[in-house]
C-alpha atoms as a PDB file:
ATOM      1  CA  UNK A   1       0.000   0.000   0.000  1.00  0.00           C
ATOM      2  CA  UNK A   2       1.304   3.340  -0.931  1.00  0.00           C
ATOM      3  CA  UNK A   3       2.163   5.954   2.282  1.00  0.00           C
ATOM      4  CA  UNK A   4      -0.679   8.343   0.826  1.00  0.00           C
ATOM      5  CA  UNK A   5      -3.195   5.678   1.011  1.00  0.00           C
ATOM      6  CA  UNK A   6      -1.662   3.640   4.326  1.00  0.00           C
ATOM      7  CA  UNK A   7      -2.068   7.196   6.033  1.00  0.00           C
ATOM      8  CA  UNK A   8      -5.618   8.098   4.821  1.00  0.00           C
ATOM      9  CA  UNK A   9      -6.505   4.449   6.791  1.00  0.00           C
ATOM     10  CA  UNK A  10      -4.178   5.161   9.717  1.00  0.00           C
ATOM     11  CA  UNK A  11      -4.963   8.452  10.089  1.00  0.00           C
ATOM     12  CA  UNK A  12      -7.788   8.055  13.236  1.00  0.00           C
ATOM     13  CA  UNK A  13      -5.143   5.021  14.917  1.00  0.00           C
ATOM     14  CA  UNK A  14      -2.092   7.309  14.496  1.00  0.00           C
ATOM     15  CA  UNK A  15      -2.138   9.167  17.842  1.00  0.00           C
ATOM     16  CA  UNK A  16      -3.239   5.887  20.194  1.00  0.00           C
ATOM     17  CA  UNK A  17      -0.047   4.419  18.382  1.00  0.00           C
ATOM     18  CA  UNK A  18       2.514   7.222  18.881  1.00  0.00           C
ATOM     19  CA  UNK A  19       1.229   9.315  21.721  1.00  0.00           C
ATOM     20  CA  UNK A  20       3.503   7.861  24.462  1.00  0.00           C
ATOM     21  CA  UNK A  21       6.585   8.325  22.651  1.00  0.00           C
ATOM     22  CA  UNK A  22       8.988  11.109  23.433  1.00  0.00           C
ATOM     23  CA  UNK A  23      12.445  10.275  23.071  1.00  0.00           C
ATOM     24  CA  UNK A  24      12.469  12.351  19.704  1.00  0.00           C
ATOM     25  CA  UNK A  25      11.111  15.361  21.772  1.00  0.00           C
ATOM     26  CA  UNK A  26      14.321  16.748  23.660  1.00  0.00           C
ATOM     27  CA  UNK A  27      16.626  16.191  20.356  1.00  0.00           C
ATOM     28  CA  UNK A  28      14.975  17.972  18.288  1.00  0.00           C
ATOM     29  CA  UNK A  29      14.469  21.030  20.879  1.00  0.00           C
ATOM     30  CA  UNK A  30      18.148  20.882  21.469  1.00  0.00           C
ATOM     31  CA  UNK A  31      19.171  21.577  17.823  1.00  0.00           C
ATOM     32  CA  UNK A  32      16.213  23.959  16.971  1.00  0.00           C
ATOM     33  CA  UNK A  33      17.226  26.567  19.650  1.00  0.00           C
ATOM     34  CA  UNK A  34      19.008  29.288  17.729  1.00  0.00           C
ATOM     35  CA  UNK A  35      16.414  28.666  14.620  1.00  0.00           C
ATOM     36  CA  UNK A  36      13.654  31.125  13.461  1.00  0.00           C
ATOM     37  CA  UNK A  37      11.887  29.291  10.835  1.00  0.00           C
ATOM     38  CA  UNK A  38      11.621  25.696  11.159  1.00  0.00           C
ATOM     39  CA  UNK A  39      10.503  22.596   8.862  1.00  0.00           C
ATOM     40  CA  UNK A  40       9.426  19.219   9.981  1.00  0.00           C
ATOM     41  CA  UNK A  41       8.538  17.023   7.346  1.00  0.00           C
ATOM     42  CA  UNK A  42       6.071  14.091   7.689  1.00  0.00           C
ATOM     43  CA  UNK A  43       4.157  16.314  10.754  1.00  0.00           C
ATOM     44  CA  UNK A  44       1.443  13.792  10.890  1.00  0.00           C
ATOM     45  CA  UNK A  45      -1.268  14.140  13.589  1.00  0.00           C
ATOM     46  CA  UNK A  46       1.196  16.990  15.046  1.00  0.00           C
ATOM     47  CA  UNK A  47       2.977  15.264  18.069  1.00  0.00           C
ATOM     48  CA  UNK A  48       6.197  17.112  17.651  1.00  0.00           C
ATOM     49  CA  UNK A  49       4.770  20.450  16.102  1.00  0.00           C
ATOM     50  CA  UNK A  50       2.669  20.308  19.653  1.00  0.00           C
ATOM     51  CA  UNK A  51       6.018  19.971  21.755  1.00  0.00           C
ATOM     52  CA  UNK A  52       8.177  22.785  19.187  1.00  0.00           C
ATOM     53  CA  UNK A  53       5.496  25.490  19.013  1.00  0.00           C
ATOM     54  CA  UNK A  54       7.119  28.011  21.137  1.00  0.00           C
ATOM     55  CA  UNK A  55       7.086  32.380  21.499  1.00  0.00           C
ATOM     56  CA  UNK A  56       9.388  33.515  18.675  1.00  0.00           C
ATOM     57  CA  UNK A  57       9.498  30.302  16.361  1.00  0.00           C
ATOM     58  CA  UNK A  58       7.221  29.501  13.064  1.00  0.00           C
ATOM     59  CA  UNK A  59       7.280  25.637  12.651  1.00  0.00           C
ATOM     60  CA  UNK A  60       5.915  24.181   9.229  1.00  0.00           C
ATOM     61  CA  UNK A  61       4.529  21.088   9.345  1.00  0.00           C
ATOM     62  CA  UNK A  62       4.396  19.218   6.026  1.00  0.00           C
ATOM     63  CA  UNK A  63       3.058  15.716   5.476  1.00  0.00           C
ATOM     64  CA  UNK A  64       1.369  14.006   2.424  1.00  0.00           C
ATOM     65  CA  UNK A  65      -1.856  12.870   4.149  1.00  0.00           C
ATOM     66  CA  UNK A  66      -5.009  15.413   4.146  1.00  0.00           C
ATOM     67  CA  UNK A  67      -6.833  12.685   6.902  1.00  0.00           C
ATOM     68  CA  UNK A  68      -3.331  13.425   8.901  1.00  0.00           C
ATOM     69  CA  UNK A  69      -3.340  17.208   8.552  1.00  0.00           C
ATOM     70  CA  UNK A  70      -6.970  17.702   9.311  1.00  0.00           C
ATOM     71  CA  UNK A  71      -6.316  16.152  12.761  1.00  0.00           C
ATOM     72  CA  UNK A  72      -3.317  17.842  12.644  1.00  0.00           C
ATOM     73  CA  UNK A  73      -5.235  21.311  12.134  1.00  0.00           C
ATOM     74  CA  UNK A  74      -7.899  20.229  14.891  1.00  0.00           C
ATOM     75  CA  UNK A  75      -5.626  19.571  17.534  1.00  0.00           C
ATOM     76  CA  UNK A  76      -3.611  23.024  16.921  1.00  0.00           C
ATOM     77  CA  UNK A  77      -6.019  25.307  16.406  1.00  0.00           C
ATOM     78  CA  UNK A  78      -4.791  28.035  18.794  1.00  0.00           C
ATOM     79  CA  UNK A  79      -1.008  27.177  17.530  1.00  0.00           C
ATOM     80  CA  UNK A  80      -2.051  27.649  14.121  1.00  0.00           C
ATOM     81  CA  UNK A  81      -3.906  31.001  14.813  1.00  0.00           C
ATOM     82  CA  UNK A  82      -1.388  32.646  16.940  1.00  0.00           C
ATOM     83  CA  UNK A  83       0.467  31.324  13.972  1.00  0.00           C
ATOM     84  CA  UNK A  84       3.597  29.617  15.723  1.00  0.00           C
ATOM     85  CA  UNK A  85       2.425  26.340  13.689  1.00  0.00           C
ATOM     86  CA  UNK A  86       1.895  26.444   9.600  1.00  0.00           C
ATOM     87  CA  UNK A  87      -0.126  23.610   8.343  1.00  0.00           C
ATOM     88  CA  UNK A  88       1.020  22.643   4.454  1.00  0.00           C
ATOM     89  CA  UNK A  89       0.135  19.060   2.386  1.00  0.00           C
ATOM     90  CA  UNK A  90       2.966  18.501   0.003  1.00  0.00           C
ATOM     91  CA  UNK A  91       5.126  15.938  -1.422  1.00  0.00           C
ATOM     92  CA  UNK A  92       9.094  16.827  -1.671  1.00  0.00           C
ATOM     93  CA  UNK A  93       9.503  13.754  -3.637  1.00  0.00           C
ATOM     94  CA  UNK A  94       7.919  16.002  -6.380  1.00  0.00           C
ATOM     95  CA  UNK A  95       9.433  19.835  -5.616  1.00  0.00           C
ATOM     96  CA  UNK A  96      10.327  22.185  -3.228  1.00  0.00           C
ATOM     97  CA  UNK A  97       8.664  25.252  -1.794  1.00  0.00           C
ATOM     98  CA  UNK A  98       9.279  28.572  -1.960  1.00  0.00           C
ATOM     99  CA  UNK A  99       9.657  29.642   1.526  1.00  0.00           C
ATOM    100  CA  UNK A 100      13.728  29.624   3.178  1.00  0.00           C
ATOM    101  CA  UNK A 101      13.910  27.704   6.621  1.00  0.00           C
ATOM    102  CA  UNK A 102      16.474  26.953   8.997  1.00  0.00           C
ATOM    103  CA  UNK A 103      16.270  23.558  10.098  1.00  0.00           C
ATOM    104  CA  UNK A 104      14.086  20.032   8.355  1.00  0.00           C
ATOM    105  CA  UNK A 105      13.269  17.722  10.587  1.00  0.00           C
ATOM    106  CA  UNK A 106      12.170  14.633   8.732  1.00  0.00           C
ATOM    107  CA  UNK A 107      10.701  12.602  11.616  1.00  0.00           C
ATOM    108  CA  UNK A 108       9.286   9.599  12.305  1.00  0.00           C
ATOM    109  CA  UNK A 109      10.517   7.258   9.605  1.00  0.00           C
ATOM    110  CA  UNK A 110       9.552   9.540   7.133  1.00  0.00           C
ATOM    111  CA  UNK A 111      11.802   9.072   4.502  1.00  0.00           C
ATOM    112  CA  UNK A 112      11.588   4.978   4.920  1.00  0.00           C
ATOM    113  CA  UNK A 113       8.440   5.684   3.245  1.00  0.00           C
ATOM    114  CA  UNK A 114       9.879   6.710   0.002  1.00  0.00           C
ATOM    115  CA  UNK A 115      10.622   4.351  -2.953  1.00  0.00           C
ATOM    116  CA  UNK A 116      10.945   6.786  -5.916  1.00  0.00           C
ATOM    117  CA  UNK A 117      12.873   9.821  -5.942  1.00  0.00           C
ATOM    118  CA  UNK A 118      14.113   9.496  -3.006  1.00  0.00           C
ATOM    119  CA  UNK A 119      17.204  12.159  -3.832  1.00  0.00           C
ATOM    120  CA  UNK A 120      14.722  13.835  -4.996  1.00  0.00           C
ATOM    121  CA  UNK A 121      13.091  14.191  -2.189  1.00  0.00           C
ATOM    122  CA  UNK A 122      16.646  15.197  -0.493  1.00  0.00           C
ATOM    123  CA  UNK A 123      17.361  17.763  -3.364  1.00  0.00           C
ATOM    124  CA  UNK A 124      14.315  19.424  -3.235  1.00  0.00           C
ATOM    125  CA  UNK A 125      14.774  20.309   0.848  1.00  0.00           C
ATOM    126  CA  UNK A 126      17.985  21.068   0.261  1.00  0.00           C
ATOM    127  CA  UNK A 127      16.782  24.148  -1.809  1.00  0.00           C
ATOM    128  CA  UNK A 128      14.931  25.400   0.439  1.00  0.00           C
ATOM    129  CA  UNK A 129      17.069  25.686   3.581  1.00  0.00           C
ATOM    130  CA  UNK A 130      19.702  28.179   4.206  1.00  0.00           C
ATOM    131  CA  UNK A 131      23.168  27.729   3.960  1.00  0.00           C
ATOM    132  CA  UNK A 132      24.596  26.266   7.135  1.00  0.00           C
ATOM    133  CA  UNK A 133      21.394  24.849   7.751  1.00  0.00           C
ATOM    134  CA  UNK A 134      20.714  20.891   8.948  1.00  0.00           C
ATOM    135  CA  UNK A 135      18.661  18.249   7.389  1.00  0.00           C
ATOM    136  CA  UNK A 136      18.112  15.728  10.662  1.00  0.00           C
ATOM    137  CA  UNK A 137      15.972  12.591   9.406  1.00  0.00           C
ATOM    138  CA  UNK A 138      14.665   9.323  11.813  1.00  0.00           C
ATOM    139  CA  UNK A 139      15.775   6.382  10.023  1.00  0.00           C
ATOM    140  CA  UNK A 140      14.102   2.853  11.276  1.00  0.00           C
ATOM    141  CA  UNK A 141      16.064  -0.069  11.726  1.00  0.00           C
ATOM    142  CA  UNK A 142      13.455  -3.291  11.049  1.00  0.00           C
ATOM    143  CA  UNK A 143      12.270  -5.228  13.346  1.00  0.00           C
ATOM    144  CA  UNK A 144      12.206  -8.341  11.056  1.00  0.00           C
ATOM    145  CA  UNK A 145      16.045  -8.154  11.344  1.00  0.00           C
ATOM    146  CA  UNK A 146      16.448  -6.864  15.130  1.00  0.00           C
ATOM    147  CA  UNK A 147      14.445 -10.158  15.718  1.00  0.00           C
ATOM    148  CA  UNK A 148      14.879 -12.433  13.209  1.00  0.00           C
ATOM    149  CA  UNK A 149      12.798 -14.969  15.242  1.00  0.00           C
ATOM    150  CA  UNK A 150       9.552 -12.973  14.597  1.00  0.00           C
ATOM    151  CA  UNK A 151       9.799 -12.756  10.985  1.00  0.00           C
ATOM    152  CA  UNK A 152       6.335 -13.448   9.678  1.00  0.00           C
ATOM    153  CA  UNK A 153       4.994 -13.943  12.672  1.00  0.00           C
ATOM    154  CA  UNK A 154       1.717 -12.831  14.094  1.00  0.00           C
ATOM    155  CA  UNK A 155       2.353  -9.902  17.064  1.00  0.00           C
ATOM    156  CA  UNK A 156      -1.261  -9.140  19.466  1.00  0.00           C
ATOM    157  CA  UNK A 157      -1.561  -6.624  21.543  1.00  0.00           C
ATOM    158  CA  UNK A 158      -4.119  -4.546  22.517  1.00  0.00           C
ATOM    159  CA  UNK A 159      -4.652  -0.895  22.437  1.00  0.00           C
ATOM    160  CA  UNK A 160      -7.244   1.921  23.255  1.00  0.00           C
ATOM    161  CA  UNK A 161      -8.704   4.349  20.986  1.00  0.00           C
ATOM    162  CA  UNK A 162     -11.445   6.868  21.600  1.00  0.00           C
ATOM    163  CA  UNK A 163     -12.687   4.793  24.934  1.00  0.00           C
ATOM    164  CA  UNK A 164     -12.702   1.565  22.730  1.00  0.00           C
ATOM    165  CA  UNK A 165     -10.038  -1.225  23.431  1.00  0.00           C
ATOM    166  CA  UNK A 166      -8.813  -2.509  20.071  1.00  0.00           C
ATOM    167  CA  UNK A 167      -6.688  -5.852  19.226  1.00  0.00           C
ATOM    168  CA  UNK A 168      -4.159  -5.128  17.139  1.00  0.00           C
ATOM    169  CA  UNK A 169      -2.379  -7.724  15.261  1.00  0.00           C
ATOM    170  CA  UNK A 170       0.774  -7.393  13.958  1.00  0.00           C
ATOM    171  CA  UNK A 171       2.740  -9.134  11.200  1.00  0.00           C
ATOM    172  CA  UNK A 172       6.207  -7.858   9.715  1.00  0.00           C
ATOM    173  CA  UNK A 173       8.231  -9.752   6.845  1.00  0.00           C
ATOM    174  CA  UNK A 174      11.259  -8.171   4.896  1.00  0.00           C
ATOM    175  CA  UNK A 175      12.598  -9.258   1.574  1.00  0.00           C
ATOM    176  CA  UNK A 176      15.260  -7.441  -0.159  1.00  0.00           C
ATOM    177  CA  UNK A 177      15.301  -4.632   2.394  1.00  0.00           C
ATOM    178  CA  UNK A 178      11.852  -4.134   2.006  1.00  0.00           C
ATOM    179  CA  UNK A 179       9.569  -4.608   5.282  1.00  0.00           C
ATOM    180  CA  UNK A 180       6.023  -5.506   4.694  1.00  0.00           C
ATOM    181  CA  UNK A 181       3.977  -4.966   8.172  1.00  0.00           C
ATOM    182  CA  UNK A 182       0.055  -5.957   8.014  1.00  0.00           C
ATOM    183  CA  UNK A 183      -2.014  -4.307  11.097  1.00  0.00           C
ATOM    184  CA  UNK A 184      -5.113  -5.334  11.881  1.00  0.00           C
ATOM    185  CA  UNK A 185      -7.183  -3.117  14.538  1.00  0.00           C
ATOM    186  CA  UNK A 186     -10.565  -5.838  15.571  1.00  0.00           C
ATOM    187  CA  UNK A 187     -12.748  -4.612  17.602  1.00  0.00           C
ATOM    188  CA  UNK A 188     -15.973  -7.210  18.737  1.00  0.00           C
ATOM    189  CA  UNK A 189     -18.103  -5.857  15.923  1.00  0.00           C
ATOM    190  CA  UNK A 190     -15.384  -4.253  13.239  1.00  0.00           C
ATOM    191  CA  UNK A 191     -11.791  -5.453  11.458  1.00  0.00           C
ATOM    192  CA  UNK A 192      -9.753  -2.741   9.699  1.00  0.00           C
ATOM    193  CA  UNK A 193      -6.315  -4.150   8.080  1.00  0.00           C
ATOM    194  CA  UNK A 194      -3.752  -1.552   7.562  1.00  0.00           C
ATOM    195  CA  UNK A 195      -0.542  -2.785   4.683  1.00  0.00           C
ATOM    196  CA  UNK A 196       2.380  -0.798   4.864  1.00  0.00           C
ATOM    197  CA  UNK A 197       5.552  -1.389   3.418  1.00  0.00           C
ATOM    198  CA  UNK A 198       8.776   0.520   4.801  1.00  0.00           C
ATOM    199  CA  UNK A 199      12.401   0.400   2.960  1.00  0.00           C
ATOM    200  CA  UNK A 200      15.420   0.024   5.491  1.00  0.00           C
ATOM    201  CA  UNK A 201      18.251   2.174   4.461  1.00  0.00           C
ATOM    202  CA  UNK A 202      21.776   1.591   5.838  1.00  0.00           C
ATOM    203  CA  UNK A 203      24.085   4.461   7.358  1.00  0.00           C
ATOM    204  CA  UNK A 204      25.899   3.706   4.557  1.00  0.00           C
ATOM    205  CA  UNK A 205      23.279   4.580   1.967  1.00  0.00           C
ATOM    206  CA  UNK A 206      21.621   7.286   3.351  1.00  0.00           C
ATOM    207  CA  UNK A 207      25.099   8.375   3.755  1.00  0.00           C
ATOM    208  CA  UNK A 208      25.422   8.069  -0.001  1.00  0.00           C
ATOM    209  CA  UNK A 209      22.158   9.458  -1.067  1.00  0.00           C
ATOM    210  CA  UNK A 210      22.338  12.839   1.385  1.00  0.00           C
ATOM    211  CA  UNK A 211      26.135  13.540  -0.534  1.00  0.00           C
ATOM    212  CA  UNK A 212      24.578  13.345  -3.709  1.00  0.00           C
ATOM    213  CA  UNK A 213      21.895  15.931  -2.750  1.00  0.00           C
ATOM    214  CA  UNK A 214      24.871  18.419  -1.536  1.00  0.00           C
ATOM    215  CA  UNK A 215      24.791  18.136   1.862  1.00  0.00           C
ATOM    216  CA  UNK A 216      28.136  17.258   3.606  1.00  0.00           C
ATOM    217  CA  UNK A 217      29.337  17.239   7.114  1.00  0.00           C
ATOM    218  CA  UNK A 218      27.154  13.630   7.618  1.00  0.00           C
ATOM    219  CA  UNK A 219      27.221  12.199  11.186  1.00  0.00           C
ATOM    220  CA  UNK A 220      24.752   9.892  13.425  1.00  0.00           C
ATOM    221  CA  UNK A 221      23.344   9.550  16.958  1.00  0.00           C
ATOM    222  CA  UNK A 222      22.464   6.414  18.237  1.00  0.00           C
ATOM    223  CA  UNK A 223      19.074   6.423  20.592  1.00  0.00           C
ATOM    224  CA  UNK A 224      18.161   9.925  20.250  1.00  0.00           C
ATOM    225  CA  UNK A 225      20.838  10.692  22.622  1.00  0.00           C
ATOM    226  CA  UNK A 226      23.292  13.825  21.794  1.00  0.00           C
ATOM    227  CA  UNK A 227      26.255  12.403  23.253  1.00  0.00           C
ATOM    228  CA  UNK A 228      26.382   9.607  20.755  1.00  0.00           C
ATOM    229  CA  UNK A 229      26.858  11.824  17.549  1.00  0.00           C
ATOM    230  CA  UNK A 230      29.715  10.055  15.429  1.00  0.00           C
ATOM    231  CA  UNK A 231      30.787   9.936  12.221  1.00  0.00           C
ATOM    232  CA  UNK A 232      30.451   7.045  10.252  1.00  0.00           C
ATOM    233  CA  UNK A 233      32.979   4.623  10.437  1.00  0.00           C
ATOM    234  CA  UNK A 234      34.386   2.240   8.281  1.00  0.00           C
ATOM    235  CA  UNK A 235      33.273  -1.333   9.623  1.00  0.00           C
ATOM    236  CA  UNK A 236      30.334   0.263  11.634  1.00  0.00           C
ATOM    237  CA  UNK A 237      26.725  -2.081  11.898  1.00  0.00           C
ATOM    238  CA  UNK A 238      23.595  -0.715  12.209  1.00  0.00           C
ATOM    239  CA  UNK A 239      21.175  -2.255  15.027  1.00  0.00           C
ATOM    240  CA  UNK A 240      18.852   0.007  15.648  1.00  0.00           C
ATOM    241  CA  UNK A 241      16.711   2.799  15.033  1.00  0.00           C
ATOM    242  CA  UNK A 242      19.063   6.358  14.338  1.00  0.00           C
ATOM    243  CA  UNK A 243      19.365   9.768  13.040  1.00  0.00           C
ATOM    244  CA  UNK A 244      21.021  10.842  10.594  1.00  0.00           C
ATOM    245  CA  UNK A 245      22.480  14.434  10.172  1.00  0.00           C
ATOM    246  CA  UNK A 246      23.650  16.586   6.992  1.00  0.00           C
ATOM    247  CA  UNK A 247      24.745  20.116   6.449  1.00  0.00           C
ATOM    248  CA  UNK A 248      24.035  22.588   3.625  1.00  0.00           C
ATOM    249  CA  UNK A 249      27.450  23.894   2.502  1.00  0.00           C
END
């Protein structure tokens, strides 16, 4: 299923899902500090434009989902009229915009999500940051390779959702770096199955892919944790979930 139409499903499941995580949160306020004008790409429901919407700062949230950005645009109204928060649906897979920022935060496994055009997608927010400026993305490490042992293998759990418990079942599989994960939210009287498919790229080749869009100075953190930022090094493995950081020279 492509992201546009796995999010227009997702879309009313997406904050029960994410709302207790916050690991991201203190990262991103850390290196958005001395910025004005701030991008996040792949916004979402709005979790981290909530946390970033502060006196003196204009964050842009971007995603590719309308369902997304309507919550989005419900849940910040008074953001979004004391207009610390900018609500925008576009794809930087296909162009960039015209408006200077500068910081992009591409959060939340965003760019996983993209299959075609990825450098593209790279080169296009590139253009529209200032010089000096970082691209920080949250790259996903699969779970089908974390734990081998639960490769196509059935996951329950159960969550809650507008005062209604839901079982959610959970299957991932990954072939040729490609993980497939099937959701299905069953409630007694409803099913809804959810197919989203998720590409897992190395340090090594988002490495590759953010030099060929121009930016340089590349380093990683490991765990959302500051202290951790590295460059990459020759025989380093990745085992986990991490950022990556580039610089517009």
């Amino acid at each position: 299923m492509e992201a546009r139409n796995t999010y227009k499903y997702f879309a009313k499941f997406y904050d029960s899902y994410t709302k207790d995580f916050l690991k991201d949160i203190s990262l991103y306020k850390g290196f958005i500090e001395n910025c004005t004008n701030i991008l996040e790409v792949g916004c979402g429901t709005g979790r981290i434009l909530k946390e970033l919407a502060v006196k003196n700062k204009i964050i842009t949230g971007i995603d590719i989902s309308e369902e997304m950005l309507e919550i989005a645009k419900e849940k910040l109204k008074q953001e979004i009229l004391d207009k610390n928060i900018i609500i925008m649906e576009h794809d930087f897979s296909n162009g960039s915009i015209e408006k200077i920022y500068d910081i992009c935060l591409v959060t939340w496994f965003t760019f996983n999500y993209i299959f075609e055009n990825a450098e593209n997608f790279l080169k296009n927010i590139y253009d529209c940051l200032k010089e000096g400026s970082l691209i920080i993305l949250d790259m996903f490490y699969p779970q089908t390779l974390k734990h081998p042992e639960n490769n196509s293998k059935w996951i329950h759990k159960e969550i809650k959702f507008e005062d209604r418990k839901y079982l959610l079942k959970d299957k991932r599989s990954i072939i040729n770096n490609v993980e497939q994960r099937i959701q299905i939210f069953e409630t007694d009287d409803h099913s809804e199955e959810i197919i989203t498919n998720r590409i897992y790229y190395s340090k090594t080749d988002i490495q590759t892919k953010l030099l060929n869009a121009e930016f340089n100075e590349i380093s990683f953190i490991e765990n959302y944790d500051i202290s951790t930022q590295h460059i990459l090094t020759k025989n380093e493995r990745t085992e986990n979930d991490y950022i990556c950081i580039g610089k517009k020279i």
